[in-house]
PDB file of N, CA and C in Angstrom:
ATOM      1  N   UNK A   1      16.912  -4.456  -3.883  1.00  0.00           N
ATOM      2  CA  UNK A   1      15.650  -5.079  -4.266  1.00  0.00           C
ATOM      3  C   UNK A   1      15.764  -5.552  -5.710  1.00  0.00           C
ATOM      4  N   UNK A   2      15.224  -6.552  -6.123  1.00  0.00           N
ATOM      5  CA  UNK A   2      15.329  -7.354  -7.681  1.00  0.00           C
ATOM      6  C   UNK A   2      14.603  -6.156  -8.186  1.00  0.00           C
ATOM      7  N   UNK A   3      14.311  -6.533  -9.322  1.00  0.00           N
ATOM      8  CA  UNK A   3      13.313  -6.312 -10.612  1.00  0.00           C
ATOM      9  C   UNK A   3      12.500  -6.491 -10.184  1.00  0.00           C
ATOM     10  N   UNK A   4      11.313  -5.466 -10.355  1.00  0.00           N
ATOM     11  CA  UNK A   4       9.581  -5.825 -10.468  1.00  0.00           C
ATOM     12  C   UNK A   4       9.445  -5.947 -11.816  1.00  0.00           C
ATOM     13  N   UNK A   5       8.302  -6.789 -11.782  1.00  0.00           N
ATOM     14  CA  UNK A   5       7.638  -6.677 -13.707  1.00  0.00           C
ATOM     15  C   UNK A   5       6.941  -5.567 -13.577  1.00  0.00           C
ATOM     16  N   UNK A   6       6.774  -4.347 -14.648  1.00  0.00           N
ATOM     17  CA  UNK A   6       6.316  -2.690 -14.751  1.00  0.00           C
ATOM     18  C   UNK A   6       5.669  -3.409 -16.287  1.00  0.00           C
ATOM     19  N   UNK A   7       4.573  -2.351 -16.331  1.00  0.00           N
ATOM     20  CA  UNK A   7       4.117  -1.941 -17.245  1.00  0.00           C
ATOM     21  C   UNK A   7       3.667  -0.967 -17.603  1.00  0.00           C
ATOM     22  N   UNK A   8       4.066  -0.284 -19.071  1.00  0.00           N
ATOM     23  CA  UNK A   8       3.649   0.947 -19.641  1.00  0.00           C
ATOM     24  C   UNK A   8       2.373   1.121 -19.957  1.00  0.00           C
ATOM     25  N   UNK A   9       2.542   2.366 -19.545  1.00  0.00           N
ATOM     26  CA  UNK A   9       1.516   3.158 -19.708  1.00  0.00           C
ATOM     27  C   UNK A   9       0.301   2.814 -20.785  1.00  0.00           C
ATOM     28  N   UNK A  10       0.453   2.730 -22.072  1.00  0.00           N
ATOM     29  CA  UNK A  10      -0.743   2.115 -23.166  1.00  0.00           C
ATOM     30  C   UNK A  10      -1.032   0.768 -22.626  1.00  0.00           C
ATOM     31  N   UNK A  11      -0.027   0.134 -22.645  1.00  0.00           N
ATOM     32  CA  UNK A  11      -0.374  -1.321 -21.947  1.00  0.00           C
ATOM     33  C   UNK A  11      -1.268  -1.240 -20.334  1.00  0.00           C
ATOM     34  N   UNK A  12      -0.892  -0.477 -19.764  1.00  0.00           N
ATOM     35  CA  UNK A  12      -1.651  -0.606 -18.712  1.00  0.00           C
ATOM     36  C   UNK A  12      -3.214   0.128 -18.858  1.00  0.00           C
ATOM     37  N   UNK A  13      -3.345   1.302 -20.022  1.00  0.00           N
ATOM     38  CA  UNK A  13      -4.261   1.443 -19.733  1.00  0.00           C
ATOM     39  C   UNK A  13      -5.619   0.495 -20.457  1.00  0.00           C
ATOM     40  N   UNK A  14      -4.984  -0.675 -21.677  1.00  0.00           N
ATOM     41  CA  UNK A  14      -5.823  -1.340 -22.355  1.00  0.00           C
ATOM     42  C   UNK A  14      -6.096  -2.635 -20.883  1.00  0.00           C
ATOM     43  N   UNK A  15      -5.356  -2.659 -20.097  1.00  0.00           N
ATOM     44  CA  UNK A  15      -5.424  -3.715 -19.206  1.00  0.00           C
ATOM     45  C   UNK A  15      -6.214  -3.336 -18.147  1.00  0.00           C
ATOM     46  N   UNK A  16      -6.284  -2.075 -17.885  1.00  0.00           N
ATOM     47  CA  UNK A  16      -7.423  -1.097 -16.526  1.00  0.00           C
ATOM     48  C   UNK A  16      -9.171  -1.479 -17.721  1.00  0.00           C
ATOM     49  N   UNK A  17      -8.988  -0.966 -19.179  1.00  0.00           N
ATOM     50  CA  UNK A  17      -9.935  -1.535 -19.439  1.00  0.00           C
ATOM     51  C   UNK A  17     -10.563  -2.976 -19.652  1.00  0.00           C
ATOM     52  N   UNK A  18      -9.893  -3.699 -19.731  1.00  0.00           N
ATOM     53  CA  UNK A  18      -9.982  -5.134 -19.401  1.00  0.00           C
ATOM     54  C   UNK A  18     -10.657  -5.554 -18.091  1.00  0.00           C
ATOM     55  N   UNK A  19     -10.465  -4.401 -16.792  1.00  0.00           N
ATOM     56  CA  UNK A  19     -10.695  -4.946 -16.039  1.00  0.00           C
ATOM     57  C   UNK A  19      -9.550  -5.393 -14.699  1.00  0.00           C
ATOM     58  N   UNK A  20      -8.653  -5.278 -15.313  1.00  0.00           N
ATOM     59  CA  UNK A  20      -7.228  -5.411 -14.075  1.00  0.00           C
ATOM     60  C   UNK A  20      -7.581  -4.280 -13.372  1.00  0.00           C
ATOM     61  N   UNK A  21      -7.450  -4.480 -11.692  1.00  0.00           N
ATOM     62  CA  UNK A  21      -7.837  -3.709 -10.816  1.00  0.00           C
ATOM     63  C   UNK A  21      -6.663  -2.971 -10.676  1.00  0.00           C
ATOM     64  N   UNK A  22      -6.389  -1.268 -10.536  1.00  0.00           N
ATOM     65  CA  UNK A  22      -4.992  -0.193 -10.277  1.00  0.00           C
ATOM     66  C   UNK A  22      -5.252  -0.514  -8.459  1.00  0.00           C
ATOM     67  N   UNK A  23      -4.178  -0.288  -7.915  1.00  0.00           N
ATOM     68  CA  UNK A  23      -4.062  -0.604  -6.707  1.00  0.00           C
ATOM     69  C   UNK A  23      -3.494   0.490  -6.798  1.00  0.00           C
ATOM     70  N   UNK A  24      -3.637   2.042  -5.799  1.00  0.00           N
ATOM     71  CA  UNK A  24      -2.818   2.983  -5.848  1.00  0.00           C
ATOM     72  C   UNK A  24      -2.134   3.029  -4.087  1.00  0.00           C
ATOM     73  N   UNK A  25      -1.106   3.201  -3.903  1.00  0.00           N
ATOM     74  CA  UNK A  25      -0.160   3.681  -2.666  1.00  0.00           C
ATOM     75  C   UNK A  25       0.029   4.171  -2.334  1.00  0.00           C
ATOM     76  N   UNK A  26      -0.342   5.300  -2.863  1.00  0.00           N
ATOM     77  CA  UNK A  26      -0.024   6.682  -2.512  1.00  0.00           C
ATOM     78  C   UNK A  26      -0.924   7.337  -1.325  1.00  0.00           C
ATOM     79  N   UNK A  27      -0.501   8.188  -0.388  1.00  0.00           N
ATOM     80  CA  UNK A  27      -0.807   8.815   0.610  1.00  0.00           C
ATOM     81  C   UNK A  27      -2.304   9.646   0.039  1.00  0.00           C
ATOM     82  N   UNK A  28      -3.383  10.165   1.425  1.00  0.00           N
ATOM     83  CA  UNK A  28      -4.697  10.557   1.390  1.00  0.00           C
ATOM     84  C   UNK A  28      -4.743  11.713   0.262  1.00  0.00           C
ATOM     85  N   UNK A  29      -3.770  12.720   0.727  1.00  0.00           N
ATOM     86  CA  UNK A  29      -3.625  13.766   0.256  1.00  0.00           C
ATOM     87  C   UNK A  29      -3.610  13.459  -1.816  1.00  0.00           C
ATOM     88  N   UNK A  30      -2.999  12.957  -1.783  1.00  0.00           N
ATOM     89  CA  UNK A  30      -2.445  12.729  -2.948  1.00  0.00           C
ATOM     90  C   UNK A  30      -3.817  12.149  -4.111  1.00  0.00           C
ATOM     91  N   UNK A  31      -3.922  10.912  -3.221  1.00  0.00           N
ATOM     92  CA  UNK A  31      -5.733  10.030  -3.428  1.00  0.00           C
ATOM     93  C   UNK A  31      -6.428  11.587  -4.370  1.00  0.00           C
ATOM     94  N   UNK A  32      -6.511  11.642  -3.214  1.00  0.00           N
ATOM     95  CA  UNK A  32      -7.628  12.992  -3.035  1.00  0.00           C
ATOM     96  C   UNK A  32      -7.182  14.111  -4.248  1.00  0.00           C
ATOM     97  N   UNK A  33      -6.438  14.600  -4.714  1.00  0.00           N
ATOM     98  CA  UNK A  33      -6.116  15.353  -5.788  1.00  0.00           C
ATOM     99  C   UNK A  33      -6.487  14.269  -7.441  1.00  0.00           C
ATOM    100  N   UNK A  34      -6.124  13.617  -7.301  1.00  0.00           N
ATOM    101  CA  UNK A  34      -6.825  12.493  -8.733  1.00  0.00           C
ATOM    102  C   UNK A  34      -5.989  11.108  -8.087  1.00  0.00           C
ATOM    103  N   UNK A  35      -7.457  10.438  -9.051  1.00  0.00           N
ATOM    104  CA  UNK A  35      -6.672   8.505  -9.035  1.00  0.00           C
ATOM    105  C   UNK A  35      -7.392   8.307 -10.677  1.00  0.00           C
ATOM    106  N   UNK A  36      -6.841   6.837 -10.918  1.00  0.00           N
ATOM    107  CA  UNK A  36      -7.983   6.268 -11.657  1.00  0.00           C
ATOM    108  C   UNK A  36      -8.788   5.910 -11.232  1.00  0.00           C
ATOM    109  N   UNK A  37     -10.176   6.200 -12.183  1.00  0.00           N
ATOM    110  CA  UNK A  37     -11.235   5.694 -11.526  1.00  0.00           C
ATOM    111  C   UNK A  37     -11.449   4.089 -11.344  1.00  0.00           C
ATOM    112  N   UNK A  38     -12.062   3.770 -10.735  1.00  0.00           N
ATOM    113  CA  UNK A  38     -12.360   2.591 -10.088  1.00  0.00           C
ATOM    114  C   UNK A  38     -10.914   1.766  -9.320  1.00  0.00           C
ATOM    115  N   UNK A  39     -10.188   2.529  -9.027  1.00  0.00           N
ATOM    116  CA  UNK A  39      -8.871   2.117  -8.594  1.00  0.00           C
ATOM    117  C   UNK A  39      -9.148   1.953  -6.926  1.00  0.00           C
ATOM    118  N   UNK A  40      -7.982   1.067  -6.455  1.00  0.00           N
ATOM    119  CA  UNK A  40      -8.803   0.796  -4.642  1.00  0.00           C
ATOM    120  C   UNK A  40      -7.557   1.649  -4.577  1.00  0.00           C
ATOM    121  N   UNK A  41      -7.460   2.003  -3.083  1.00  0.00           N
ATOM    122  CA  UNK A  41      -6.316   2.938  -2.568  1.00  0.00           C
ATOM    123  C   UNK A  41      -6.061   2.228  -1.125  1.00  0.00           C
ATOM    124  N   UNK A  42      -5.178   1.850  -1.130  1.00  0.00           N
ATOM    125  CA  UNK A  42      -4.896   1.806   0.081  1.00  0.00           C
ATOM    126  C   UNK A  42      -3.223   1.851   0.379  1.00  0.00           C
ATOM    127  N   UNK A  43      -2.864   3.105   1.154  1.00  0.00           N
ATOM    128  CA  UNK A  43      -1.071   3.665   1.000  1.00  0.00           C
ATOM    129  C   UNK A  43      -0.543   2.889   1.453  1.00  0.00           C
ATOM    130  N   UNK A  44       0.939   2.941   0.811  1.00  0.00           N
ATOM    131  CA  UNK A  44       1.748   1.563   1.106  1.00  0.00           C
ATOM    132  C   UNK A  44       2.487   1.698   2.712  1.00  0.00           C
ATOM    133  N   UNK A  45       2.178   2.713   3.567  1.00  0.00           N
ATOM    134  CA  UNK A  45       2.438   2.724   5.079  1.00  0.00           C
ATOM    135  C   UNK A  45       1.364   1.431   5.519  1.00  0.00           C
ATOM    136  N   UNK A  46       0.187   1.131   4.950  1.00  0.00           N
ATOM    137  CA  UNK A  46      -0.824   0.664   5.182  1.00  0.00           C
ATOM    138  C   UNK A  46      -1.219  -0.348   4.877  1.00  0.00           C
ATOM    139  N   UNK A  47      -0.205  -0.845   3.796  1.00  0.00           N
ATOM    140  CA  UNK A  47      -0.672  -2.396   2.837  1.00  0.00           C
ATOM    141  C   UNK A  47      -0.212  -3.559   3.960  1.00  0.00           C
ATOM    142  N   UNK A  48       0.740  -3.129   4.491  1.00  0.00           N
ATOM    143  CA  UNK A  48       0.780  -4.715   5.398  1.00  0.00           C
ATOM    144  C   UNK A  48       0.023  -4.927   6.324  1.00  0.00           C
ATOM    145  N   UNK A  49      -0.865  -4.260   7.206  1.00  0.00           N
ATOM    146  CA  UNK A  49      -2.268  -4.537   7.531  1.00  0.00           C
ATOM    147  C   UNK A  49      -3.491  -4.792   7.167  1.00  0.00           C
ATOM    148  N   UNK A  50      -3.410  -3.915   5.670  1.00  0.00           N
ATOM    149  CA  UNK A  50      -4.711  -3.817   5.242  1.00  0.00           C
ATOM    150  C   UNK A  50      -4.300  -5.090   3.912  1.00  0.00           C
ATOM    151  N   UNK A  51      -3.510  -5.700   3.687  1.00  0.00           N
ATOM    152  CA  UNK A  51      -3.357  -6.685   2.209  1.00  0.00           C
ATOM    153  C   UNK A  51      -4.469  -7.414   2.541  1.00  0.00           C
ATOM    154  N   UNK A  52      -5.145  -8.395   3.343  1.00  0.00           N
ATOM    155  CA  UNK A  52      -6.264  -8.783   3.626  1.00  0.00           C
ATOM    156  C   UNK A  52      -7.613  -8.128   2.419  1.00  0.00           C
ATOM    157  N   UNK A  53      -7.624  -6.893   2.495  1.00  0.00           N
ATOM    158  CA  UNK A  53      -8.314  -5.953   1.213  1.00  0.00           C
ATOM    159  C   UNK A  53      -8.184  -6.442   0.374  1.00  0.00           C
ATOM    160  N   UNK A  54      -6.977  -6.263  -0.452  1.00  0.00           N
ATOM    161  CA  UNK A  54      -6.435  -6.432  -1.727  1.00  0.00           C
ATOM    162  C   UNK A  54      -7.077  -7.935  -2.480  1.00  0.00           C
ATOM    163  N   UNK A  55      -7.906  -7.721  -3.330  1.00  0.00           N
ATOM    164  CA  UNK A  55      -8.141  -9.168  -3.914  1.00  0.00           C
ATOM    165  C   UNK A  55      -7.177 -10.514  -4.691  1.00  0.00           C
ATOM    166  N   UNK A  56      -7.326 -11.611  -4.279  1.00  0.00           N
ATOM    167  CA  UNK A  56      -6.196 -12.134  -4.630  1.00  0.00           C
ATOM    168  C   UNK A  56      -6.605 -13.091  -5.939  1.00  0.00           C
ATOM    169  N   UNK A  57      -7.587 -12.828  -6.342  1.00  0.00           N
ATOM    170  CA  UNK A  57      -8.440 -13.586  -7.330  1.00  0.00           C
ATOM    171  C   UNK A  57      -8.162 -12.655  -9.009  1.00  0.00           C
ATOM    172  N   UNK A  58      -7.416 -11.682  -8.519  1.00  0.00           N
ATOM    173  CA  UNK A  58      -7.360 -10.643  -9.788  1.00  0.00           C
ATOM    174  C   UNK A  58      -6.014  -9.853 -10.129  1.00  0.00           C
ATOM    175  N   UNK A  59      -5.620  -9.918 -11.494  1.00  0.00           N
ATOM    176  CA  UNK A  59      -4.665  -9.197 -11.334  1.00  0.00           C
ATOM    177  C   UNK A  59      -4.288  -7.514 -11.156  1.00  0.00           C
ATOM    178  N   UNK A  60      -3.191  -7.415 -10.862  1.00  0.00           N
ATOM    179  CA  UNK A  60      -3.193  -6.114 -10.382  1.00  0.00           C
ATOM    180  C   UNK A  60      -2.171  -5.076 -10.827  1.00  0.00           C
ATOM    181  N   UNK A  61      -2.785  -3.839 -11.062  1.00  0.00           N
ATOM    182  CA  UNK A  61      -1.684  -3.135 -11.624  1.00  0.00           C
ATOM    183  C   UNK A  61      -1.499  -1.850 -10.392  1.00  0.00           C
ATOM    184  N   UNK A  62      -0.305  -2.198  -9.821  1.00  0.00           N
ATOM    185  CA  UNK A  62      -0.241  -0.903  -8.586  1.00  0.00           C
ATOM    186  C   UNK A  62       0.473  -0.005  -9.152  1.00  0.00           C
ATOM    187  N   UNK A  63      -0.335   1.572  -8.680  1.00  0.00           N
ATOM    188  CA  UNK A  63       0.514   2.864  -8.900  1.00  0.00           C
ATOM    189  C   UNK A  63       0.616   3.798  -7.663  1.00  0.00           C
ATOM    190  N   UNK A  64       1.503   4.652  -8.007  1.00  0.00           N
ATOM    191  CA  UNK A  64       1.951   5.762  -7.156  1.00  0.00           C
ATOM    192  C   UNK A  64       2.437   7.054  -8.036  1.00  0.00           C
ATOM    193  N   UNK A  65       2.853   7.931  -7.563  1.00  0.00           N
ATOM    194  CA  UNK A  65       2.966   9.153  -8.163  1.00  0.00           C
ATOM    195  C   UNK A  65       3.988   8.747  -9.125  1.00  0.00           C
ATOM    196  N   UNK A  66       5.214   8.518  -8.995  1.00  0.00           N
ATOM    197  CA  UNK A  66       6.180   8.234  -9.917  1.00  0.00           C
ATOM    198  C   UNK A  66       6.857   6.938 -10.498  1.00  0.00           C
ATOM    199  N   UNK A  67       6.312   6.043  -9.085  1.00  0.00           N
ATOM    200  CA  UNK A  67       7.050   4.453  -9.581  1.00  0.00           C
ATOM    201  C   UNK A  67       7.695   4.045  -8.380  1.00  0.00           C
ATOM    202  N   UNK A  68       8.552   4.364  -7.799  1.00  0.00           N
ATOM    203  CA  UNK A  68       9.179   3.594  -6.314  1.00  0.00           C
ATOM    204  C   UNK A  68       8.562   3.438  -5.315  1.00  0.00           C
ATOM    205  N   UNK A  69       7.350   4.182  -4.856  1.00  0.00           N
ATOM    206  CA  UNK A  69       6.581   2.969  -3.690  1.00  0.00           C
ATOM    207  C   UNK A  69       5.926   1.979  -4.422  1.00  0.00           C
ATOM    208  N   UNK A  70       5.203   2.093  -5.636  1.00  0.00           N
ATOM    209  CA  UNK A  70       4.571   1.199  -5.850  1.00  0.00           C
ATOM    210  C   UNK A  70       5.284  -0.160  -6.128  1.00  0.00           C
ATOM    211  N   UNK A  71       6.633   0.229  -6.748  1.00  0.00           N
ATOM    212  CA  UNK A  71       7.605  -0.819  -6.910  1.00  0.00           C
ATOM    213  C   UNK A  71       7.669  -1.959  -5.571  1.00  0.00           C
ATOM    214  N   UNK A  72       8.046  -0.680  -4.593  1.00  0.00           N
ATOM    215  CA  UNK A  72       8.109  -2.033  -3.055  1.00  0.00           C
ATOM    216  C   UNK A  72       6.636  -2.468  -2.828  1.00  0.00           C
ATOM    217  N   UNK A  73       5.748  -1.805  -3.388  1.00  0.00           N
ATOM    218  CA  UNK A  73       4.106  -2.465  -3.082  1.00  0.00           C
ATOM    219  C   UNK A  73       4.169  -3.592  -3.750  1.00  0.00           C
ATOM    220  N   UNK A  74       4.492  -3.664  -4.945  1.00  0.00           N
ATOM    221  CA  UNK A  74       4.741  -4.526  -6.420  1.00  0.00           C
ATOM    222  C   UNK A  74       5.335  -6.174  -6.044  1.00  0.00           C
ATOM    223  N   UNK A  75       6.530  -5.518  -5.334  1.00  0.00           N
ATOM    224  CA  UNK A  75       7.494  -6.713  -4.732  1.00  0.00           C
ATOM    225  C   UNK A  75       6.987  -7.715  -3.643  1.00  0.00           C
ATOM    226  N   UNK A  76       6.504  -6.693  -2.544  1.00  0.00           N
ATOM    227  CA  UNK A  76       5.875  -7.504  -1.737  1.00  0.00           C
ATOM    228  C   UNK A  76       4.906  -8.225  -1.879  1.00  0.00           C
ATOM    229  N   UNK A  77       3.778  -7.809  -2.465  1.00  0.00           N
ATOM    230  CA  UNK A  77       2.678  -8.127  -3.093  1.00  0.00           C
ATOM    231  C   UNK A  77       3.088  -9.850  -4.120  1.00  0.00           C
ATOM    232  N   UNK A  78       3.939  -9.710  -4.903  1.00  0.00           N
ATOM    233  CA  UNK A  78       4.377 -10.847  -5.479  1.00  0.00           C
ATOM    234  C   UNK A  78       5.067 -11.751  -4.675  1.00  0.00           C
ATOM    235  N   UNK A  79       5.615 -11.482  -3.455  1.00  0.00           N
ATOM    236  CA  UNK A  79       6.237 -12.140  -2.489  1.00  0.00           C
ATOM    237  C   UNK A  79       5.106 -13.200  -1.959  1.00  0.00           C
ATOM    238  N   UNK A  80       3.820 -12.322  -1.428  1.00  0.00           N
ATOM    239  CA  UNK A  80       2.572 -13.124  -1.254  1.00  0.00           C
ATOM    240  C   UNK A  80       1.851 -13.750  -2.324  1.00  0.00           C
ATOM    241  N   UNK A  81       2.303 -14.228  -3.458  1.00  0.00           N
ATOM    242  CA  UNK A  81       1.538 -14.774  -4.753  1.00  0.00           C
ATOM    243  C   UNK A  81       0.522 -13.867  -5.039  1.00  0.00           C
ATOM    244  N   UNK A  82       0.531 -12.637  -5.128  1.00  0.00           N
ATOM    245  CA  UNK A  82      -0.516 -12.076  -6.058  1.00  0.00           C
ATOM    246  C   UNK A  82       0.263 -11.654  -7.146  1.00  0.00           C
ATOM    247  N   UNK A  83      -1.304 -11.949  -8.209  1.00  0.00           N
ATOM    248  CA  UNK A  83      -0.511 -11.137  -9.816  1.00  0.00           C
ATOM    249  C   UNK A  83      -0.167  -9.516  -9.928  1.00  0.00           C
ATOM    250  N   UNK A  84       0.821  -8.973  -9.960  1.00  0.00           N
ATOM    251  CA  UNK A  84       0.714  -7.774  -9.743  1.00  0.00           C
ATOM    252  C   UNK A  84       2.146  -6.875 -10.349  1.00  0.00           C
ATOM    253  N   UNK A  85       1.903  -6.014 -11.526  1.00  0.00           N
ATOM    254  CA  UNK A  85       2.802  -5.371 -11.655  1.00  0.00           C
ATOM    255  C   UNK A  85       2.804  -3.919 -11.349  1.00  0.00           C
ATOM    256  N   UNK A  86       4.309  -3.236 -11.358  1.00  0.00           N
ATOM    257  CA  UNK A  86       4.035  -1.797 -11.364  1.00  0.00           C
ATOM    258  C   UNK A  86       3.806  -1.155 -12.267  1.00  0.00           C
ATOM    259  N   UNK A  87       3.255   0.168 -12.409  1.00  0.00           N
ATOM    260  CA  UNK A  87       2.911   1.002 -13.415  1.00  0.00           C
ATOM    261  C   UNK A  87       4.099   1.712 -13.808  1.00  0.00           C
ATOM    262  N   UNK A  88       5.080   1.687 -15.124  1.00  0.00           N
ATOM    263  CA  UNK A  88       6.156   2.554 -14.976  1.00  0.00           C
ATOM    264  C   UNK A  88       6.199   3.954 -14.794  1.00  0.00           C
ATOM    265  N   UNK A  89       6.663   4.611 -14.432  1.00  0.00           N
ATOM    266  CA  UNK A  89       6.621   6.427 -14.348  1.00  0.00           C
ATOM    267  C   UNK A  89       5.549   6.329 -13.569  1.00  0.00           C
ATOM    268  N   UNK A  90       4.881   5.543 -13.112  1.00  0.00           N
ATOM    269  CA  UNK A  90       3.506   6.181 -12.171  1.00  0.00           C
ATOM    270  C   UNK A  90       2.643   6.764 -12.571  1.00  0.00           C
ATOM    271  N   UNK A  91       1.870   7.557 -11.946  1.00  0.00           N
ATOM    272  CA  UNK A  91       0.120   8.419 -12.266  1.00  0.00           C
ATOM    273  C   UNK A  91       0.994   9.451 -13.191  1.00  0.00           C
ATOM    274  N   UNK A  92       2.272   9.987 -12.935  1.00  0.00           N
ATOM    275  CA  UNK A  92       2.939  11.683 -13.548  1.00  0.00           C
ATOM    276  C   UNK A  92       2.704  10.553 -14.879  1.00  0.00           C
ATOM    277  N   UNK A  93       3.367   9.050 -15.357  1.00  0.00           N
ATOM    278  CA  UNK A  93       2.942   9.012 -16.693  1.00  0.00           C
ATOM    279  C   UNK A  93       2.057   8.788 -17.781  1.00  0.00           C
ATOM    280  N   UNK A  94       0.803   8.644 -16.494  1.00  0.00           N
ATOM    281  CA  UNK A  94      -0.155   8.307 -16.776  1.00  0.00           C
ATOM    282  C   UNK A  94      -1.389   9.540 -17.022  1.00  0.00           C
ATOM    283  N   UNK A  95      -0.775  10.664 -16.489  1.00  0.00           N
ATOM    284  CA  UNK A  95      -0.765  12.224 -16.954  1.00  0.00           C
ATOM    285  C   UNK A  95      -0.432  12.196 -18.129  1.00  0.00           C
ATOM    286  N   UNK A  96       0.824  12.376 -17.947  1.00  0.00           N
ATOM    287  CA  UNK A  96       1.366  12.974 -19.003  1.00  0.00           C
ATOM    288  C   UNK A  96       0.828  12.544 -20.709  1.00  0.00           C
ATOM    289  N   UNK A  97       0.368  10.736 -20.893  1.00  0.00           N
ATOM    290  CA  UNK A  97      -0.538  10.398 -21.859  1.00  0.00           C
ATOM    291  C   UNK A  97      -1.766  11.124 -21.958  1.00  0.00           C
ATOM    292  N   UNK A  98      -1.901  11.721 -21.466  1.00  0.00           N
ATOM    293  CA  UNK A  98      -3.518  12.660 -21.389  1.00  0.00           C
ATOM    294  C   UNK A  98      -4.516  11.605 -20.964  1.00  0.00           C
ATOM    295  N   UNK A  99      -4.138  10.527 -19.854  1.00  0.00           N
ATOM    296  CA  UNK A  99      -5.255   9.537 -19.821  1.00  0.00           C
ATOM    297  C   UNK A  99      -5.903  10.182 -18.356  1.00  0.00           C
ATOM    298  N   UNK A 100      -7.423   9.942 -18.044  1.00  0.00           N
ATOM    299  CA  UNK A 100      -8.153  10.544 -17.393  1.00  0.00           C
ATOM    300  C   UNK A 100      -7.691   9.912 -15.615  1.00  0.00           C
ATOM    301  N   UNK A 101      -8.375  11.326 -14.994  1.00  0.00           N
ATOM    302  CA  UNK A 101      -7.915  11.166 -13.471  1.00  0.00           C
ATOM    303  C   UNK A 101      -9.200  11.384 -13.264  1.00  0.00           C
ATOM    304  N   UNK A 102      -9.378  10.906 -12.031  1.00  0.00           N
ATOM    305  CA  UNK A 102     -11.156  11.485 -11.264  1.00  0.00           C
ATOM    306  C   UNK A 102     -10.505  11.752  -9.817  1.00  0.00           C
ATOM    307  N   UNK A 103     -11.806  12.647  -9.300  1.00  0.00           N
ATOM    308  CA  UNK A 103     -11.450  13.150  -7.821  1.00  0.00           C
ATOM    309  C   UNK A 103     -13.201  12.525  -7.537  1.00  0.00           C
ATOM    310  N   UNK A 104     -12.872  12.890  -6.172  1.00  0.00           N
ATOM    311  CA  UNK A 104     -14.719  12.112  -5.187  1.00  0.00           C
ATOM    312  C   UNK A 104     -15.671  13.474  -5.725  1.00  0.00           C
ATOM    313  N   UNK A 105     -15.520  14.485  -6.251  1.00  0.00           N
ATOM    314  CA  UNK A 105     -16.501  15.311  -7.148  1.00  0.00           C
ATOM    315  C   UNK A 105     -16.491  14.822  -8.448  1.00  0.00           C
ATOM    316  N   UNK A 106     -15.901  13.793  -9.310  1.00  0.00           N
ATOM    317  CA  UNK A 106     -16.470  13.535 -10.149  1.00  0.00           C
ATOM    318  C   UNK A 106     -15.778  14.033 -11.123  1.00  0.00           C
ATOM    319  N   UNK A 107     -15.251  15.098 -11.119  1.00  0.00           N
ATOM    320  CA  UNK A 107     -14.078  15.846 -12.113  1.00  0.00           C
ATOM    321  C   UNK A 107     -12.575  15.500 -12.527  1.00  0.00           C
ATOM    322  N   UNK A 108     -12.230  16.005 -13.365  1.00  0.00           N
ATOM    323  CA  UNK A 108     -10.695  15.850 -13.742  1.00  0.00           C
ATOM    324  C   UNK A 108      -9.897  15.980 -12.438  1.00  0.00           C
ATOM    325  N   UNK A 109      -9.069  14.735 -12.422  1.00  0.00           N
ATOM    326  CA  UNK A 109      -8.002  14.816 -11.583  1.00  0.00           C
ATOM    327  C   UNK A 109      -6.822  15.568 -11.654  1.00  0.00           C
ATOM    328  N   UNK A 110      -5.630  15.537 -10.816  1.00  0.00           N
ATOM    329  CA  UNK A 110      -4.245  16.087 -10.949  1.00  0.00           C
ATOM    330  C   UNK A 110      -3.398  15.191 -10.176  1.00  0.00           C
ATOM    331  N   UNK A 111      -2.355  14.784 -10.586  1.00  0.00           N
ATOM    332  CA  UNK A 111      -1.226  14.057  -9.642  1.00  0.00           C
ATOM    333  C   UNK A 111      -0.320  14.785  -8.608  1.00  0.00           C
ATOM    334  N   UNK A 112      -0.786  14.940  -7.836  1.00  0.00           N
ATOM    335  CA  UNK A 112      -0.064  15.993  -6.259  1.00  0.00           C
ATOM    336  C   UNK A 112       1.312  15.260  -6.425  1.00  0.00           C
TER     337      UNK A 112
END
C-alpha cells in the first residue's frame, strides 16, 4: 500500500477544533470504551457499505486505536475523492497527549 497523508496529534487536534470531522474505525467494543467527541464511528469491516454515511463535503481526519486500520480507511477513502487523512499513532496518541476521550455517559474515555 503507498503512503497515506497522517497527521499529528497537535495538528489534528487544532483541526478537530476547526471543525474537521474524526472518522473513527475501530470496532463497537472499543467505540464504547472512549472516542472523540463528536467523532462519527463507523468500523472499517463496515465502511464499504456504510461510505454512503461518511460526508463528502468535509474534511476528514480518520482514527483507530494505533494507526493501521485507519490507514487502509485513509487510502480507500482518498481512492473515492474524499479529503481525508490518518491520525498518526491513533487514539493510544491521542491519549497519551492528555487530549480528552468521552464515552455515551458523558465521562472520560480510555482507548481499549
Amino acid at each position: 500500500m503507498s503512503q497515506v497523508p497522517e497527521i499529528d496529534v497537535s495538528d489534528a487536534e487544532d483541526r478537530v477544533e476547526d471543525g474537521v470531522l474524526v472518522l473513527d474505525v475501530r470496532e463497537h467494543d472499543e467505540w464504547a470504551a472512549g472516542r472523540v467527541e463528536g467523532s462519527l464511528h463507523i468500523p472499517l469491516g463496515e465502511l464499504g457499505a456504510r461510505q454512503g454515511e461518511v460526508p463528502d463535503d468535509r474534511a476528514l481526519i480518520v482514527v483507530c486505536r494505533s494507526g493501521p486500520r485507519s490507514a487502509r480507511a485513509t487510502a480507500a477513502l482518498i481512492a473515492a475523492d474524499y479529503d481525508a487523512v490518518n491520525l498518526a499513532g491513533g487514539l493510544k496518541a491521542w491519549e497519551k497527549a492528555g487530549l480528552p476521550l468521552v464515552t455515551d455517559a458523558g465521562g472520560g474515555g480510555t482507548v481499549a
